[in-house]
PDB file of N, CA and C in Angstrom:
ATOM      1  N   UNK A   1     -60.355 154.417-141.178  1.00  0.00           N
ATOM      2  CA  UNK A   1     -60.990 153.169-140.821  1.00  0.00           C
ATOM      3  C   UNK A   1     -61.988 152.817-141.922  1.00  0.00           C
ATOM      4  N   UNK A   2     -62.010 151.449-142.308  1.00  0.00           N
ATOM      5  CA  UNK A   2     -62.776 151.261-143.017  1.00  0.00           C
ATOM      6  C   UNK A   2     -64.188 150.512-142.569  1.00  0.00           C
ATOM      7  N   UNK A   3     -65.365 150.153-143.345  1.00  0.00           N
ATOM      8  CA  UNK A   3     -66.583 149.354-143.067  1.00  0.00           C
ATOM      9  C   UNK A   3     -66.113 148.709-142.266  1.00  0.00           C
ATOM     10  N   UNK A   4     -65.365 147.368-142.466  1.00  0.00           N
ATOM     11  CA  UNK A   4     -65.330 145.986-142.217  1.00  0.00           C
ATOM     12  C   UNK A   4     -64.454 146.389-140.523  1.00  0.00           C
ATOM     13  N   UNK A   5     -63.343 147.187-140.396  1.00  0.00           N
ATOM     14  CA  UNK A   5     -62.674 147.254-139.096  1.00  0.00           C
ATOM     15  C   UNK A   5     -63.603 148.243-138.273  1.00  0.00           C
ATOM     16  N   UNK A   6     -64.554 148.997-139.083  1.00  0.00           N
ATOM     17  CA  UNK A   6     -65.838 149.452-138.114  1.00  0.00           C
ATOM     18  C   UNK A   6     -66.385 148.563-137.246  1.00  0.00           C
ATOM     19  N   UNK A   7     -66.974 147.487-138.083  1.00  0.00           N
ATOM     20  CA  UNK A   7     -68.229 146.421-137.874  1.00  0.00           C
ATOM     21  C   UNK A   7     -67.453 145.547-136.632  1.00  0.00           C
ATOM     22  N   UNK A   8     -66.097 145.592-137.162  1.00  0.00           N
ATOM     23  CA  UNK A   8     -65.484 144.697-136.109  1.00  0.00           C
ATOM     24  C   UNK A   8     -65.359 145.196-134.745  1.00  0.00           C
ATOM     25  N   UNK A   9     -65.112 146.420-134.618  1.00  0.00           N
ATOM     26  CA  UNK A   9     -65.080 147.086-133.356  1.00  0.00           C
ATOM     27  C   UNK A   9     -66.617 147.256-133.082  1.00  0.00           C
ATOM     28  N   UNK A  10     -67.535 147.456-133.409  1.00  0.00           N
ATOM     29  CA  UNK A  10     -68.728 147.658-132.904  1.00  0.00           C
ATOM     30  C   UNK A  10     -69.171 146.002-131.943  1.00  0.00           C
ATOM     31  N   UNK A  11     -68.729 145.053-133.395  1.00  0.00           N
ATOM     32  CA  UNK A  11     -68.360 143.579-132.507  1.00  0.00           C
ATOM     33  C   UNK A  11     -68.366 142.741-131.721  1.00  0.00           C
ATOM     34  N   UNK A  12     -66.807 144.010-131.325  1.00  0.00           N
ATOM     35  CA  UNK A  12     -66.155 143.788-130.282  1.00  0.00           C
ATOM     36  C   UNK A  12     -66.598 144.178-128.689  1.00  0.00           C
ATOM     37  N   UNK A  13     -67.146 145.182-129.128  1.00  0.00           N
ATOM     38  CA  UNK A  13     -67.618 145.801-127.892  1.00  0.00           C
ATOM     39  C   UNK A  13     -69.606 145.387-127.635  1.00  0.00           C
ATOM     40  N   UNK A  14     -69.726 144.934-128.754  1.00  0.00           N
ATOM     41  CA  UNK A  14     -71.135 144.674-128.395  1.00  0.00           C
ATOM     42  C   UNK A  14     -71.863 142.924-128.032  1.00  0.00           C
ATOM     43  N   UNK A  15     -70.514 142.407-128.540  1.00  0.00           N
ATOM     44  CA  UNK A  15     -70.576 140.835-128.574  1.00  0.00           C
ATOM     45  C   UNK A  15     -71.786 139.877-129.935  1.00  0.00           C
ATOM     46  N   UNK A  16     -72.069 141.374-130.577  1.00  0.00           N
ATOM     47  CA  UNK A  16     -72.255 140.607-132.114  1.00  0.00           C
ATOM     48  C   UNK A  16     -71.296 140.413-133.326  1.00  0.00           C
ATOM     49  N   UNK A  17     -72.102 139.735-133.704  1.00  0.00           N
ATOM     50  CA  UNK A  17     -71.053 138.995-135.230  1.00  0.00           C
ATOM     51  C   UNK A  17     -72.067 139.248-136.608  1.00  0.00           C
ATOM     52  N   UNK A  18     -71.122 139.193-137.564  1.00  0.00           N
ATOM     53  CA  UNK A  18     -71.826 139.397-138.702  1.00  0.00           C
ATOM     54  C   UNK A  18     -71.831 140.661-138.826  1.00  0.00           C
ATOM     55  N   UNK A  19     -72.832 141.047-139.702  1.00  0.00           N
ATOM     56  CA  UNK A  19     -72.737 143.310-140.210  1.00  0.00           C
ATOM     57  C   UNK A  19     -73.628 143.106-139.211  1.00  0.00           C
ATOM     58  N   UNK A  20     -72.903 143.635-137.919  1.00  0.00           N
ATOM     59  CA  UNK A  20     -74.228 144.462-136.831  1.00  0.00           C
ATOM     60  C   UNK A  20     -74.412 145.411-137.021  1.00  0.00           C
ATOM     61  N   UNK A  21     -73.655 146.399-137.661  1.00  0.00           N
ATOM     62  CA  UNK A  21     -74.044 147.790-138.094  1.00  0.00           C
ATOM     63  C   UNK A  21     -75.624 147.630-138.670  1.00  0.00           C
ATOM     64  N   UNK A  22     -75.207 146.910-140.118  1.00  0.00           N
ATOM     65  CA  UNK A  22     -76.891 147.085-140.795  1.00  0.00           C
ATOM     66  C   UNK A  22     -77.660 146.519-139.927  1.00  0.00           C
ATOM     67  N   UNK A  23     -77.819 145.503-139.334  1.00  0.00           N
ATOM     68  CA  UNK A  23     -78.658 144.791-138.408  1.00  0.00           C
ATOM     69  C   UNK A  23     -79.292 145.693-137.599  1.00  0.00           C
ATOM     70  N   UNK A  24     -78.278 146.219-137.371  1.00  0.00           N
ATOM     71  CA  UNK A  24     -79.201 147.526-135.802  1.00  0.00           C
ATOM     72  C   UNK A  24     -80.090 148.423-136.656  1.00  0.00           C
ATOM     73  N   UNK A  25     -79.506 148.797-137.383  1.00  0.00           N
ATOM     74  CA  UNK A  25     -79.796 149.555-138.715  1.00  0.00           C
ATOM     75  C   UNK A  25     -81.570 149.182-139.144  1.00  0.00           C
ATOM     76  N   UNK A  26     -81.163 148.062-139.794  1.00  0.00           N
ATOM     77  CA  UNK A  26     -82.344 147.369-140.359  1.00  0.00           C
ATOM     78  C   UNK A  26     -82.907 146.781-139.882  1.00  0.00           C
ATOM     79  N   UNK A  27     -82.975 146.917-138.177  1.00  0.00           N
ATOM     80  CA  UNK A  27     -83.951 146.638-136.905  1.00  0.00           C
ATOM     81  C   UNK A  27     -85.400 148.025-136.812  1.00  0.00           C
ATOM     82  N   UNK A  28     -85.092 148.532-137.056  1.00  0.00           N
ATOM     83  CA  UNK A  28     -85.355 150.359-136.613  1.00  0.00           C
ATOM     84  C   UNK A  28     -85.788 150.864-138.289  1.00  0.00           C
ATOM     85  N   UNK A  29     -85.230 150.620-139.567  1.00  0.00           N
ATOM     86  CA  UNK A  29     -85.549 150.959-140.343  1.00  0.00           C
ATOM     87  C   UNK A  29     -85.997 150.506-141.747  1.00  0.00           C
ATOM     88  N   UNK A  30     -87.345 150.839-141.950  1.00  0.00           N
ATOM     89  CA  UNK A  30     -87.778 149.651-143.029  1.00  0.00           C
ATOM     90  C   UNK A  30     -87.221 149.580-144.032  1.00  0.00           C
ATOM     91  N   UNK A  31     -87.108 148.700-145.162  1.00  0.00           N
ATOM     92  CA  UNK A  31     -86.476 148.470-146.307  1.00  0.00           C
ATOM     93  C   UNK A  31     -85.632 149.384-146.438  1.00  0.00           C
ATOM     94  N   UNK A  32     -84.444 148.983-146.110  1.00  0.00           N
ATOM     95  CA  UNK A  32     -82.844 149.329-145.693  1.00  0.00           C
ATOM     96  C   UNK A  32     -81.877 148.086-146.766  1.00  0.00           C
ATOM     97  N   UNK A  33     -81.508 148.285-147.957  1.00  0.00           N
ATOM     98  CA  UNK A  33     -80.951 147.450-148.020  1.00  0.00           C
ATOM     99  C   UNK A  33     -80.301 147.403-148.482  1.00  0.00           C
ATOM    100  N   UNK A  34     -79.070 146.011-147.699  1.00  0.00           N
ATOM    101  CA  UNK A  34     -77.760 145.910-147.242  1.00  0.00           C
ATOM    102  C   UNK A  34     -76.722 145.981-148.148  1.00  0.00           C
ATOM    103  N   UNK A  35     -76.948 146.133-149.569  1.00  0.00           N
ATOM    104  CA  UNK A  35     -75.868 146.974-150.103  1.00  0.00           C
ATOM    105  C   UNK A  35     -75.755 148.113-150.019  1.00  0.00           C
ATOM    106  N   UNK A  36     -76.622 148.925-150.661  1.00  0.00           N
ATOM    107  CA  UNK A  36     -76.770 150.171-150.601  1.00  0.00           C
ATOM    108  C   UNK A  36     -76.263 150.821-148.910  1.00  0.00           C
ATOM    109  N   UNK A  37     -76.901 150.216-147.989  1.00  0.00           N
ATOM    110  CA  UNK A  37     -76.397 150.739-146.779  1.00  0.00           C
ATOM    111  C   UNK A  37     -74.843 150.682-146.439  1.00  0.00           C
ATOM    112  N   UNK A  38     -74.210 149.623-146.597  1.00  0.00           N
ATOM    113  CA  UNK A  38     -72.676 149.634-146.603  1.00  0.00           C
ATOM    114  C   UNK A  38     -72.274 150.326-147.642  1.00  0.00           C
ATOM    115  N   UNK A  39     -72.429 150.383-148.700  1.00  0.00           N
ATOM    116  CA  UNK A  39     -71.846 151.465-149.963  1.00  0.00           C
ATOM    117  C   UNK A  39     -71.740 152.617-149.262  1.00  0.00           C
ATOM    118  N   UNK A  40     -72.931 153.123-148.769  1.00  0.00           N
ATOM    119  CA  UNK A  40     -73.200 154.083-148.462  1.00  0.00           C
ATOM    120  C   UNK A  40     -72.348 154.705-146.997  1.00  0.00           C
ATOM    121  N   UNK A  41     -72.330 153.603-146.290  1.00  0.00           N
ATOM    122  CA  UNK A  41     -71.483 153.847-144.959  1.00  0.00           C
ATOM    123  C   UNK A  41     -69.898 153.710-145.099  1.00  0.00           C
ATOM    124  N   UNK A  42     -69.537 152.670-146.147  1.00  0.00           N
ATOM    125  CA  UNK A  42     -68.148 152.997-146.835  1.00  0.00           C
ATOM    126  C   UNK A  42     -67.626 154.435-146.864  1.00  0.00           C
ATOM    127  N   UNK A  43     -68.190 155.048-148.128  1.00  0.00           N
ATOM    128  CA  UNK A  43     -68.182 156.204-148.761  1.00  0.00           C
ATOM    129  C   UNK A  43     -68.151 157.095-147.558  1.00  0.00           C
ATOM    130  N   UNK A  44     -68.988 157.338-146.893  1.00  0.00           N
ATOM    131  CA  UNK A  44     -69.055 158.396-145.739  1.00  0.00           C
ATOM    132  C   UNK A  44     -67.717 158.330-144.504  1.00  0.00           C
ATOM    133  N   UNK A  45     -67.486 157.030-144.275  1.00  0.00           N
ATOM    134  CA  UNK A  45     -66.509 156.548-143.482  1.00  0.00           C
ATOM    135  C   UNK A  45     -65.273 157.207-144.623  1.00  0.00           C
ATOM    136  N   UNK A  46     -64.653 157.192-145.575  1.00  0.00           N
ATOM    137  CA  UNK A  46     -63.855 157.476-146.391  1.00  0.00           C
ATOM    138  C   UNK A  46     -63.268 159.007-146.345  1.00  0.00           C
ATOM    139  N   UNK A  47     -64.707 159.504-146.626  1.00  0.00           N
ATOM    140  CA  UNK A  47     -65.215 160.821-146.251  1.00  0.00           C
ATOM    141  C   UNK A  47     -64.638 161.399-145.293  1.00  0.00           C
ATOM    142  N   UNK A  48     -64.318 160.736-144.263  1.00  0.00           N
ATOM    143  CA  UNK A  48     -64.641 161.125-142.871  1.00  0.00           C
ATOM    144  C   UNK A  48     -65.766 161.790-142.090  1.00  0.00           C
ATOM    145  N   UNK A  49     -67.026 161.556-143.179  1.00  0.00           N
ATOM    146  CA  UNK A  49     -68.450 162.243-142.615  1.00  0.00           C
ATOM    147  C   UNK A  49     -69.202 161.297-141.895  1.00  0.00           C
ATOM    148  N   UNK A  50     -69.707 162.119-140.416  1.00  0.00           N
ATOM    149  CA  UNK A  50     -70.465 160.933-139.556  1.00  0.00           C
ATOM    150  C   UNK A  50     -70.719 161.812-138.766  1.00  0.00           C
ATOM    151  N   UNK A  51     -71.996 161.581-138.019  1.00  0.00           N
ATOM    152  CA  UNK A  51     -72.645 162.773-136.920  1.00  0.00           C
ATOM    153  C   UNK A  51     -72.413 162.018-135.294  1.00  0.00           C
ATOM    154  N   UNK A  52     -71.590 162.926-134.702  1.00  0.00           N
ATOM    155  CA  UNK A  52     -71.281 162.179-133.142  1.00  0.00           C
ATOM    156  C   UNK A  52     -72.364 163.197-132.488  1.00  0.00           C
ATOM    157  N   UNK A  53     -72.727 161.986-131.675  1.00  0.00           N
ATOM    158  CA  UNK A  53     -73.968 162.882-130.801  1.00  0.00           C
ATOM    159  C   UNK A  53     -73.312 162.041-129.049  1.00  0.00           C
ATOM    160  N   UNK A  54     -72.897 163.215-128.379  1.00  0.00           N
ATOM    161  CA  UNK A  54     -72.710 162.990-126.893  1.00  0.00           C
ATOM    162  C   UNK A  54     -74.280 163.408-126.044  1.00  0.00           C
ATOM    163  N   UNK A  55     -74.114 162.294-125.863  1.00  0.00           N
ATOM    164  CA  UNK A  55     -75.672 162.414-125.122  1.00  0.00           C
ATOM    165  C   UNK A  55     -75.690 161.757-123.458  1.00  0.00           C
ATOM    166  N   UNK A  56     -76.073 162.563-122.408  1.00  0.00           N
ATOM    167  CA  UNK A  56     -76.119 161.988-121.237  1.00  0.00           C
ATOM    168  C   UNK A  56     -76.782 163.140-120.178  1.00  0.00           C
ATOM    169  N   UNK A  57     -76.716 162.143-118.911  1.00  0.00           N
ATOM    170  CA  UNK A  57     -77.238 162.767-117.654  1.00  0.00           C
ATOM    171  C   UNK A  57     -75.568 163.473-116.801  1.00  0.00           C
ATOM    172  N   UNK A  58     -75.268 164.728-116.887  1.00  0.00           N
ATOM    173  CA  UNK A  58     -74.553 165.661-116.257  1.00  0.00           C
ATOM    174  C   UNK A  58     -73.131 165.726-116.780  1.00  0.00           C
ATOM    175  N   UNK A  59     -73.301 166.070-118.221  1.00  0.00           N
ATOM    176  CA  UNK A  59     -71.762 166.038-119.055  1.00  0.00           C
ATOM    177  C   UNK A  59     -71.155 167.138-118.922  1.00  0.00           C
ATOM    178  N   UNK A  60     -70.431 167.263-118.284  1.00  0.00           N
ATOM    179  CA  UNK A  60     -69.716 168.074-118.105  1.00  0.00           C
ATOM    180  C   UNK A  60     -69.275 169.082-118.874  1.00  0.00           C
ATOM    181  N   UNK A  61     -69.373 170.391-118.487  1.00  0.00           N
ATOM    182  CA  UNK A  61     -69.395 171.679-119.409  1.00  0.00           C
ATOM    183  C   UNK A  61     -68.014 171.578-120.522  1.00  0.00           C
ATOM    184  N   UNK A  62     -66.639 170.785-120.469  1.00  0.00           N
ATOM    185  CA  UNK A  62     -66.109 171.147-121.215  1.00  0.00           C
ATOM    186  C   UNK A  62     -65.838 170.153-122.475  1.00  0.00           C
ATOM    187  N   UNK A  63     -66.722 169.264-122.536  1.00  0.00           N
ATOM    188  CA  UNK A  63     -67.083 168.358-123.374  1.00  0.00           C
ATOM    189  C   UNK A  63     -66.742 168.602-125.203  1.00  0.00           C
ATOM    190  N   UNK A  64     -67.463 169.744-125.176  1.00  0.00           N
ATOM    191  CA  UNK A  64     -67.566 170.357-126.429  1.00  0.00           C
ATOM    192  C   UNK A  64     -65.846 170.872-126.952  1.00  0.00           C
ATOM    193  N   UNK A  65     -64.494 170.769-126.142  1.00  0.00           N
ATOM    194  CA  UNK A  65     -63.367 170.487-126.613  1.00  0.00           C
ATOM    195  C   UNK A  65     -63.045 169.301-127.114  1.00  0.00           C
ATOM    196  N   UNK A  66     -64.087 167.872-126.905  1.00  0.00           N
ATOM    197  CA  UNK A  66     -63.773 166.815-127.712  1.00  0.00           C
ATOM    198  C   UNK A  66     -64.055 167.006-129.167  1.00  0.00           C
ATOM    199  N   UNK A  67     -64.109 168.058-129.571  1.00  0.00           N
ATOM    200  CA  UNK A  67     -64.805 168.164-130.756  1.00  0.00           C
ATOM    201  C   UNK A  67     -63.611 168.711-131.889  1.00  0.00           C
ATOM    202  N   UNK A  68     -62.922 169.707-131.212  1.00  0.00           N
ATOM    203  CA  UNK A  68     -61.722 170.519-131.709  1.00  0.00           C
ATOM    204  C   UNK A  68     -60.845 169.386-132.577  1.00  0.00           C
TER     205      UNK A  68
END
């Protein structure tokens, strides 16, 4: 997957338009900027490097097979 079919699914499911990625991004973090951050999220996306964090109230013990 690349940037742009990222941004679109985030989108999709969030009902923004435009790079909402950096937006959320560069809501929360000061001088963030928007090349460097997509270069940067390109490259990693390419990569396949990205940190999933499952986070909740009563996840169930076998969770940690989504990972395999």
């Amino acid at each position: 997957m690349d940037y742009d079919d990222f941004v679109s699914r985030i989108n999709s499911r969030t009902g923004r338009t435009g790079n909402s990625l950096y937006d959320i991004v560069s809501e929360r973090v000061e001088e963030v900027a928007e090349k460097e951050f997509v270069d940067s999220a390109t490259r990693n996306l390419a990569r396949g490097r990205f940190l999933l964090l499952v986070v909740g109230d009563g996840i169930r013990e076998n969770v940690e097979n989504i990972s395999a």
